[in-house]
N, C-alpha and C. Protein backbone atom coordinates (compact mmCIF):
# COMPACT_ATOMS: atom_id res chain seq x y z
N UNK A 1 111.23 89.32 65.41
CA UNK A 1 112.34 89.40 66.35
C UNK A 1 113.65 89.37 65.56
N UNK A 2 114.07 90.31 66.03
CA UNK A 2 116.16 90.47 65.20
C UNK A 2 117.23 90.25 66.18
N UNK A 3 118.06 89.17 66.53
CA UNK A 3 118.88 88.79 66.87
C UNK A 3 120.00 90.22 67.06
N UNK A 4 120.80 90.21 68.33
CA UNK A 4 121.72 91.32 68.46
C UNK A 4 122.85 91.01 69.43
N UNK A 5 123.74 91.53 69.13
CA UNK A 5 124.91 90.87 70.04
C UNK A 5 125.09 92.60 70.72
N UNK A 6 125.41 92.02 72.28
CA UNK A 6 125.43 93.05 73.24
C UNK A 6 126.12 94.34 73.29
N UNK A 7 126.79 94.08 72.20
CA UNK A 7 127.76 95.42 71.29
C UNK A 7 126.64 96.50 70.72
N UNK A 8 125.30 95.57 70.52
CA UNK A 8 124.55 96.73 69.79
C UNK A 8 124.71 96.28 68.26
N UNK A 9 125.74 95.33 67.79
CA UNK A 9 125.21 95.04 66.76
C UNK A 9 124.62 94.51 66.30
N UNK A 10 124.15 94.37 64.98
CA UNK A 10 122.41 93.03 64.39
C UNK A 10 123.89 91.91 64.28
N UNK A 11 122.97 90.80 64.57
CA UNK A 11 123.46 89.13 64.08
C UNK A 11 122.85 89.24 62.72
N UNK A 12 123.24 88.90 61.36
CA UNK A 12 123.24 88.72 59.91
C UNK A 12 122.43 87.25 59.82
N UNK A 13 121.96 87.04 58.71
CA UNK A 13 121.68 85.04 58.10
C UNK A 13 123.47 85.03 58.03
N UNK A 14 124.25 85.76 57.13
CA UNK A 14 125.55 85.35 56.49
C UNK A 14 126.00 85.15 57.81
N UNK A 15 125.96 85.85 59.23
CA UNK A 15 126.74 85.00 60.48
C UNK A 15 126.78 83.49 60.48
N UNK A 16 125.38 83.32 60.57
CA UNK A 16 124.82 82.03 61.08
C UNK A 16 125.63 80.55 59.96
N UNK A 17 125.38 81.42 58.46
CA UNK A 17 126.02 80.35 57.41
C UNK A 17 127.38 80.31 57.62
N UNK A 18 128.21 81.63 58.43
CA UNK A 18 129.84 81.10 58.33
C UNK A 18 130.28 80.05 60.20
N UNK A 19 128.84 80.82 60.72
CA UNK A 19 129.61 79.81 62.18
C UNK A 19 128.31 79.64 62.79
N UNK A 20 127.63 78.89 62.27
CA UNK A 20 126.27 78.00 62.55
C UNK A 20 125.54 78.71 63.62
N UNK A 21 124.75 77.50 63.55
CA UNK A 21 123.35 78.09 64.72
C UNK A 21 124.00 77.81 66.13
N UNK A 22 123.80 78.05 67.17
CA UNK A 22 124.16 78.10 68.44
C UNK A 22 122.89 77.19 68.83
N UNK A 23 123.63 76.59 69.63
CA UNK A 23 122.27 75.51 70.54
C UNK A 23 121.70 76.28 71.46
N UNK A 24 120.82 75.76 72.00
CA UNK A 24 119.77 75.98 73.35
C UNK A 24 120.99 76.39 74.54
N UNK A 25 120.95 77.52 75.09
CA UNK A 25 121.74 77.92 76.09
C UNK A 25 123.04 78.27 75.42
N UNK A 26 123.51 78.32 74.71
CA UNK A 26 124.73 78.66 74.24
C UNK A 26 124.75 80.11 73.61
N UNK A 27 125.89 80.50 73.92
CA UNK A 27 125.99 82.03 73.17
C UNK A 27 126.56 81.94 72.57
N UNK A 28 126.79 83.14 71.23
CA UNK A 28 127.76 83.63 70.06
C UNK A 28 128.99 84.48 70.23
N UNK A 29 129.43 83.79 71.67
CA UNK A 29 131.07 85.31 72.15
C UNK A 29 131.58 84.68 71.39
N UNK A 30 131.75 83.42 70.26
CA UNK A 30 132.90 83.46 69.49
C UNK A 30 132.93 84.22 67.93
N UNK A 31 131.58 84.54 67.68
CA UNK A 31 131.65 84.84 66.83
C UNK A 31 132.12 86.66 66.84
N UNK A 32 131.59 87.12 67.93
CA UNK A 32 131.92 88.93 67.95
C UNK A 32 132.74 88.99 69.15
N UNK A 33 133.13 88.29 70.22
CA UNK A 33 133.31 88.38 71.62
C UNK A 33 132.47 88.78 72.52
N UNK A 34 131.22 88.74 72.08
CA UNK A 34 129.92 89.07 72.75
C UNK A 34 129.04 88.51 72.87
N UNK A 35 127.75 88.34 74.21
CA UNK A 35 126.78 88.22 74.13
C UNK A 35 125.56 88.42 72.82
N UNK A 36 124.78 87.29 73.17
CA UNK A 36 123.80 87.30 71.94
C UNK A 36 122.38 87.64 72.72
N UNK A 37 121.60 88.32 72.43
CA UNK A 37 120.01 88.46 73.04
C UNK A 37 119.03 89.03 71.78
N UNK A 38 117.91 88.80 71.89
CA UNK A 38 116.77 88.45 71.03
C UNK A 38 116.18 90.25 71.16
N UNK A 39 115.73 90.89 70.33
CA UNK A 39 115.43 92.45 70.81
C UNK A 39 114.02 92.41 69.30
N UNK A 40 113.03 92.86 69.88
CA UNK A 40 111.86 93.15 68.65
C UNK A 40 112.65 94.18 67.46
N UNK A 41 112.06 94.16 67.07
CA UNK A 41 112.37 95.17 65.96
C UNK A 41 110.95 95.84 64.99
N UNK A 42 110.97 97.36 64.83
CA UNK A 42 109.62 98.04 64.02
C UNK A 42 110.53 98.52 62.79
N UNK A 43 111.36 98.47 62.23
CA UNK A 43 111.27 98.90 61.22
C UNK A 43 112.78 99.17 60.70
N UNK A 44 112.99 99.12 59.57
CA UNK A 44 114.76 99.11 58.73
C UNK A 44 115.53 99.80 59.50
N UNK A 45 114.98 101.00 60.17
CA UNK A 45 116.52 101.64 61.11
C UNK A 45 116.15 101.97 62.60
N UNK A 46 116.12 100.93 63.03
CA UNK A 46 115.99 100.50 64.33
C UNK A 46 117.49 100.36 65.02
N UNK A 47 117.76 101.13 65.98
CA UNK A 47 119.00 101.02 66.66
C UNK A 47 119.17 100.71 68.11
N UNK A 48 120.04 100.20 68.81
CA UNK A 48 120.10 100.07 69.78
C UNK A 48 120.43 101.61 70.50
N UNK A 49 121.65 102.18 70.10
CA UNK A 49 121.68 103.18 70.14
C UNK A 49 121.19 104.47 70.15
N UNK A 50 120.48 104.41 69.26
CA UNK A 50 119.09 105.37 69.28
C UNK A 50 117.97 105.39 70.55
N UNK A 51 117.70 104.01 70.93
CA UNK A 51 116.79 103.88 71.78
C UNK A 51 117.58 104.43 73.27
N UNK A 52 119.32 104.02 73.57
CA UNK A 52 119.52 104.42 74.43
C UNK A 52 120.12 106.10 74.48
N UNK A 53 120.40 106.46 73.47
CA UNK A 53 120.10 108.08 73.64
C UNK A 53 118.87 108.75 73.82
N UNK A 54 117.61 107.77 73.81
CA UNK A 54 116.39 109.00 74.31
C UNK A 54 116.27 108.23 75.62
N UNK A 55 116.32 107.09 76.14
CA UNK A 55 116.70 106.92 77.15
C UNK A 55 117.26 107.87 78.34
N UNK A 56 118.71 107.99 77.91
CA UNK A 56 119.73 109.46 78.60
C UNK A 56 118.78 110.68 78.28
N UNK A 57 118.51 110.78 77.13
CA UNK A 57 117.35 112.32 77.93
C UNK A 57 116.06 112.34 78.23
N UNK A 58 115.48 111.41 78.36
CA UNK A 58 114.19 111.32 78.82
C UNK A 58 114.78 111.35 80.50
N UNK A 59 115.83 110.61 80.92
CA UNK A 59 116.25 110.88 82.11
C UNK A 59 115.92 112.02 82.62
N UNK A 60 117.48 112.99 81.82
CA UNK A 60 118.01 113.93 82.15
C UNK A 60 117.07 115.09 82.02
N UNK A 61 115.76 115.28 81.31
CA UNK A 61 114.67 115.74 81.66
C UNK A 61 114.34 115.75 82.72
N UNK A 62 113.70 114.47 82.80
CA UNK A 62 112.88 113.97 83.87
C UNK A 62 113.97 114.70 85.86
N UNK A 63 114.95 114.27 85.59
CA UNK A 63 115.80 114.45 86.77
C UNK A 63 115.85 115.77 86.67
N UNK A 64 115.98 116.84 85.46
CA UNK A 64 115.09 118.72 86.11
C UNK A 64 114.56 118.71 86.92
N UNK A 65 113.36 117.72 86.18
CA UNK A 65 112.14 118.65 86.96
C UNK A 65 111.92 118.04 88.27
N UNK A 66 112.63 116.94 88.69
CA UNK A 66 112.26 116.11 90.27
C UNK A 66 113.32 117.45 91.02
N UNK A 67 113.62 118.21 90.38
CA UNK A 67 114.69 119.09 91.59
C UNK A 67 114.23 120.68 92.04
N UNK A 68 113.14 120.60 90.67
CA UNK A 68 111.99 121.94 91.17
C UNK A 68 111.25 121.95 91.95
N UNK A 69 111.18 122.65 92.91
CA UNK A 69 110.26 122.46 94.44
C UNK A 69 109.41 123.21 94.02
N UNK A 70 107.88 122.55 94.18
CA UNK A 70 106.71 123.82 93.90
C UNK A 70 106.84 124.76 94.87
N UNK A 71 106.04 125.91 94.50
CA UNK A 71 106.22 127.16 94.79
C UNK A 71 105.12 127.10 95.81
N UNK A 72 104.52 125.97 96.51
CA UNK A 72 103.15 125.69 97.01
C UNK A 72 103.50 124.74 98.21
N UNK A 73 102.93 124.52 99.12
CA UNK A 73 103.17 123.30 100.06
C UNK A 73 104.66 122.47 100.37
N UNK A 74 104.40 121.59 100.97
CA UNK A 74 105.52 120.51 101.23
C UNK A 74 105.53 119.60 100.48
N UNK A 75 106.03 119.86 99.08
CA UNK A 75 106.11 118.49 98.46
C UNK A 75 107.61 118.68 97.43
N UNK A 76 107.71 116.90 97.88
CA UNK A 76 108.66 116.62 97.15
C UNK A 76 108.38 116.16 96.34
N UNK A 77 109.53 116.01 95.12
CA UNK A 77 109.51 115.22 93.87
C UNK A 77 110.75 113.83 93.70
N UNK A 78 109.75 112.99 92.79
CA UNK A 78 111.15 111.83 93.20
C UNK A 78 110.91 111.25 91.51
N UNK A 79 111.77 110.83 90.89
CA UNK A 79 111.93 110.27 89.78
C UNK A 79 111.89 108.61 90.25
N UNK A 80 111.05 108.02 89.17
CA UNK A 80 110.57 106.51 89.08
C UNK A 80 111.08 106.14 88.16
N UNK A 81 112.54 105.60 87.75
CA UNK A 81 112.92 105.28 86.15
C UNK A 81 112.93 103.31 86.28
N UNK A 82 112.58 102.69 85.33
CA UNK A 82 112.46 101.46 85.23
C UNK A 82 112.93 101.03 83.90
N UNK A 83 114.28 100.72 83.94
CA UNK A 83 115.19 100.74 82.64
C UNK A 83 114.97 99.22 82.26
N UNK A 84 114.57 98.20 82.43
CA UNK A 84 114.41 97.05 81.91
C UNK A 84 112.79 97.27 81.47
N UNK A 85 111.56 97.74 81.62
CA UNK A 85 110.45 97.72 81.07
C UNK A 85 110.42 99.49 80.32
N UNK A 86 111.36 100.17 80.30
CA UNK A 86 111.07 101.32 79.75
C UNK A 86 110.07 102.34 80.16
N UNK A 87 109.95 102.11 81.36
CA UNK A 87 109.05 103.78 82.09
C UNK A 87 109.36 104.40 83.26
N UNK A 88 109.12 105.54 82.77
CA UNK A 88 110.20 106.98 83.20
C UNK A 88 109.09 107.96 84.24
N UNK A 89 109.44 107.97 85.19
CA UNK A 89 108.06 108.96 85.83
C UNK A 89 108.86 109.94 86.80
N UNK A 90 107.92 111.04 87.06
CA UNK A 90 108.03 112.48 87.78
C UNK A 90 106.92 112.14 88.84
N UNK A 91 107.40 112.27 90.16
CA UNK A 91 106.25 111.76 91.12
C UNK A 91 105.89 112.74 91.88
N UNK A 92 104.94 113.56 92.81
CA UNK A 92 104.85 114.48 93.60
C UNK A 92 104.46 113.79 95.12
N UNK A 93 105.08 114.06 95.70
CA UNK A 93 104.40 113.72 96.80
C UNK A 93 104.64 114.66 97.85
N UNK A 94 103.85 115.10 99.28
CA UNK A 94 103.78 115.70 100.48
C UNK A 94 102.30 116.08 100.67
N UNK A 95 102.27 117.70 101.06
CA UNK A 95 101.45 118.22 101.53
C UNK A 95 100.94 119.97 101.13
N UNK A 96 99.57 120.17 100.71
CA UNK A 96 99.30 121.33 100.88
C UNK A 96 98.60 121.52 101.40
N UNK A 97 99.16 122.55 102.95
CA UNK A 97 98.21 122.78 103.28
C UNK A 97 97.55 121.63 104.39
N UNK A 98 96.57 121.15 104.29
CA UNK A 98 96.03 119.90 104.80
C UNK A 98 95.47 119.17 103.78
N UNK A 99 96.00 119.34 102.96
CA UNK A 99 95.33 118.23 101.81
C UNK A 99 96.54 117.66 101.49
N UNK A 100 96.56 116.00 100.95
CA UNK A 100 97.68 115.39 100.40
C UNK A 100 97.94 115.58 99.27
N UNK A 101 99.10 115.84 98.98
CA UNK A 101 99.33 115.70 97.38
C UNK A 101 100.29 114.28 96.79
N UNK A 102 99.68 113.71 96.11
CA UNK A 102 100.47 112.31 95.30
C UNK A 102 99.96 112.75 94.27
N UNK A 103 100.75 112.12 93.36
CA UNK A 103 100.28 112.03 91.84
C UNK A 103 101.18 112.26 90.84
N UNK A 104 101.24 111.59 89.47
CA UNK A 104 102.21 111.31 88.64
C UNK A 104 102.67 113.22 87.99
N UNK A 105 103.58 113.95 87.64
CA UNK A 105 103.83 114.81 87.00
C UNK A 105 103.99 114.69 85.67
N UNK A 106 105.02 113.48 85.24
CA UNK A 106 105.10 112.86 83.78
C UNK A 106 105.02 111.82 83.84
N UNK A 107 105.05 111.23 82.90
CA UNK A 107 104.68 109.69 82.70
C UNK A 107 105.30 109.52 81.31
N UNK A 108 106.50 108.85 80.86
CA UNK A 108 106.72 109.08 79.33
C UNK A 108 107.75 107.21 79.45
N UNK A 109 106.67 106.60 78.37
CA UNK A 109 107.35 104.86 78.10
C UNK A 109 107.83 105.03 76.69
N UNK A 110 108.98 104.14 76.59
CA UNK A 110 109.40 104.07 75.83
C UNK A 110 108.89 102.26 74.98
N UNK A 111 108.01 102.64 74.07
CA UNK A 111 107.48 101.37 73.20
C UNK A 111 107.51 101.66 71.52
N UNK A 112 108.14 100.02 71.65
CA UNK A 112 109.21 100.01 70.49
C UNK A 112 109.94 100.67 69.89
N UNK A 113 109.92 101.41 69.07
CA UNK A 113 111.17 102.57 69.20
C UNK A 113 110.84 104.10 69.21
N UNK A 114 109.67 104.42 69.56
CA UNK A 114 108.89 105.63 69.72
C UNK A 114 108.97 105.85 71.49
N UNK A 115 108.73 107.01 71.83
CA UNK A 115 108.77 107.77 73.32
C UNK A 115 107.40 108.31 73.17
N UNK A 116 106.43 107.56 74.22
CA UNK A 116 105.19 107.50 74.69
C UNK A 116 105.00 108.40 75.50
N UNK A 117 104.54 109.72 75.74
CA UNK A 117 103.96 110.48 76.56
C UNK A 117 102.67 110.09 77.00
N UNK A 118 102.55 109.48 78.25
CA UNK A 118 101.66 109.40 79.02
C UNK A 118 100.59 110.11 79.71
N UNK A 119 101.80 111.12 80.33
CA UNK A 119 101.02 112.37 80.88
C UNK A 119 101.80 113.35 81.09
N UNK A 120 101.49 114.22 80.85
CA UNK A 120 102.59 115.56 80.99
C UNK A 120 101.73 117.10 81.48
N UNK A 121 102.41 117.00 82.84
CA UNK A 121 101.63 118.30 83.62
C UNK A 121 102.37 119.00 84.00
N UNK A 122 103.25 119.20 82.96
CA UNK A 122 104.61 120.85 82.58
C UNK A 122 103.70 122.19 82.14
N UNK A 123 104.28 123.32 82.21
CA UNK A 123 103.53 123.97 81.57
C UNK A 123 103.75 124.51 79.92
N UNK A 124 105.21 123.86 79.87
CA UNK A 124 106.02 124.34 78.28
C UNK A 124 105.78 122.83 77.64
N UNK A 125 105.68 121.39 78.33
CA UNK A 125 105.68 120.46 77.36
C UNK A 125 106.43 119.62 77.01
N UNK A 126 106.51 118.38 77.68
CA UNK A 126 108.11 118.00 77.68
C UNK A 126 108.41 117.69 76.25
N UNK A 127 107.30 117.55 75.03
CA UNK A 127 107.21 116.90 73.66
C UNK A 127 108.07 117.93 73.32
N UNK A 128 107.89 118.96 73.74
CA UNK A 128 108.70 120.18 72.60
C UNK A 128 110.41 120.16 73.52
N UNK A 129 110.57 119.83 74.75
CA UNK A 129 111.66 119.91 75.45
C UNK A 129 112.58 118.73 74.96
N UNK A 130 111.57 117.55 74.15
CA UNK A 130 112.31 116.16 73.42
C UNK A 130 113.09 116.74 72.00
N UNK A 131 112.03 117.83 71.24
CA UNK A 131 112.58 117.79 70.39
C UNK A 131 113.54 118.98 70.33
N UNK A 132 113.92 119.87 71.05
CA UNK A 132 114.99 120.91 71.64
C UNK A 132 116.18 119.86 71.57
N UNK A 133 115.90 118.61 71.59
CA UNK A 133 117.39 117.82 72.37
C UNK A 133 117.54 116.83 71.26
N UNK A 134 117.06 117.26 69.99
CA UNK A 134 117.13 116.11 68.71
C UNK A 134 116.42 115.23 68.44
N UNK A 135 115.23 114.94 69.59
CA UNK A 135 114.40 113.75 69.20
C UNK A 135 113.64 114.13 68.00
N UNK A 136 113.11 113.29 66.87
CA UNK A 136 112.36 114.22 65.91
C UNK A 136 111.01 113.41 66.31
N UNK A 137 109.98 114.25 65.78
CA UNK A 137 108.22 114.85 66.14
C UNK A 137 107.86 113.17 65.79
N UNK A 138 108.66 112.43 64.74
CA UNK A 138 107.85 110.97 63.99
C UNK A 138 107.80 110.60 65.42
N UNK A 139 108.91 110.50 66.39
CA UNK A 139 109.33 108.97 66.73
C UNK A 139 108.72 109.63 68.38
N UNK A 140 107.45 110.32 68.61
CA UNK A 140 107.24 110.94 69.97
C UNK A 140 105.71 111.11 69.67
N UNK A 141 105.00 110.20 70.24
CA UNK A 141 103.48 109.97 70.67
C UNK A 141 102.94 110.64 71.47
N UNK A 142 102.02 111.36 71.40
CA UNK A 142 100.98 112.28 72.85
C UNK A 142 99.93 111.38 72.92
N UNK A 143 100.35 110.22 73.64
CA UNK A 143 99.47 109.54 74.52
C UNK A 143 98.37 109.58 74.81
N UNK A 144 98.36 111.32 75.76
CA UNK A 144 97.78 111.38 76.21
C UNK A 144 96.19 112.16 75.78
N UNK A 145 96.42 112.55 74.41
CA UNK A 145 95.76 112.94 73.50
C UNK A 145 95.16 111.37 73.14
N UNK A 146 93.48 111.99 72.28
CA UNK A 146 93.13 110.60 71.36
C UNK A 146 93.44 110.09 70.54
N UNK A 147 93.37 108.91 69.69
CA UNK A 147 93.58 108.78 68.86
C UNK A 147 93.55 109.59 67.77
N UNK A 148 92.18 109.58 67.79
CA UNK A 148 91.37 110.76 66.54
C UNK A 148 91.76 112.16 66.79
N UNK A 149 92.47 112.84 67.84
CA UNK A 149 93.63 113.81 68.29
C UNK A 149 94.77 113.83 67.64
N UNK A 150 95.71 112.87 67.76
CA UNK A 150 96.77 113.20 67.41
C UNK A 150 97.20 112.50 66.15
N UNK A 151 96.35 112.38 65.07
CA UNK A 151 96.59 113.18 63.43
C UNK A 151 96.56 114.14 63.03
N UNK A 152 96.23 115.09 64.14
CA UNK A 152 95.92 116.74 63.75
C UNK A 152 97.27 117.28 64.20
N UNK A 153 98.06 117.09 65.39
CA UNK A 153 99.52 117.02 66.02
C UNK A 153 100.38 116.73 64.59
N UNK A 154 101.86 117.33 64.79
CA UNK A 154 102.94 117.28 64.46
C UNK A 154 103.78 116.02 64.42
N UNK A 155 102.86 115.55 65.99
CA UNK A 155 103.76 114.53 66.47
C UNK A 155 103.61 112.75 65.84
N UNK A 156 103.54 111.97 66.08
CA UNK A 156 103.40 110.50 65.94
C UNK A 156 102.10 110.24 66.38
N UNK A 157 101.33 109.32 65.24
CA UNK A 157 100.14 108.99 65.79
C UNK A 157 100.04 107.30 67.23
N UNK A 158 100.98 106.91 66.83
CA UNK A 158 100.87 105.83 67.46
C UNK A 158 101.69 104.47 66.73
């Protein structure tokens, strides 16, 4: 766990040695004018920032395709975003026909600092629509592929 003040920046050891440890319930606004909170960390360039720019386009994806009406039945689409646990969904719901239609379209979590494809029932791929928008291939998992699958992929094994 790496200490971060709500600015997005890391808390240092050298903070702590020029203006001590903070007690139980107490925050560090004197040291930055900011909030202090506790955030995991995977690896030397881990950003806050980073995580919330794939954030904004995993959205702004996702909010396309809830506005494409299939070409089939009565169904709508509704976006499921859950910004405190990190999962992002494309939902279908109505009718074809006399049969119901529910069921997830995408499914893409964001864990630890990689973008988890869950499920993706696009026909172009939202993995390749991530990296159109700068995400690069390391930091983007196909889920929904196997393990023993996706070392053969471009993309992130896991």
């Amino acid at each position: 766990m790496v200490p971060y003040f709500e600015n997005q920046q890391p808390f240092h050891l050298h903070d702590i040695q020029q203006h001590g440890t903070p007690h139980a319930g107490e925050s560090l606004k004197g040291i930055s004018g900011q909030g202090f909170g506790i955030r995991s960390r995977t690896g030397d360039h881990y950003t806050m920032d980073k995580l919330n720019q794939y954030r904004q386009k995993i959205k702004q994806i996702l909010t396309r395709y809830s506005q494409i009406k299939p070409s089939f039945g009565d169904i709508e689409r509704y976006t499921a975003f859950d910004n405190e646990q990190d999962h992002y969904q494309v939902i279908n719901v109505g009718w074809e026909n006399r049969r119901r239609v529910y069921g997830c379209l995408i499914h893409i979590d964001i864990k630890g600092d990689k973008i988890w494809i869950q499920y993706d029932g696009t026909e172009d791929g939202i993995a390749n629509e991530l990296v159109e928008l700068g995400i690069p291939k390391h930091d983007i998992v196909l889920a929904y592929k196997s393990l023993f699958m996706r070392k053969y992929t471009d993309f992130a094994v896991g």
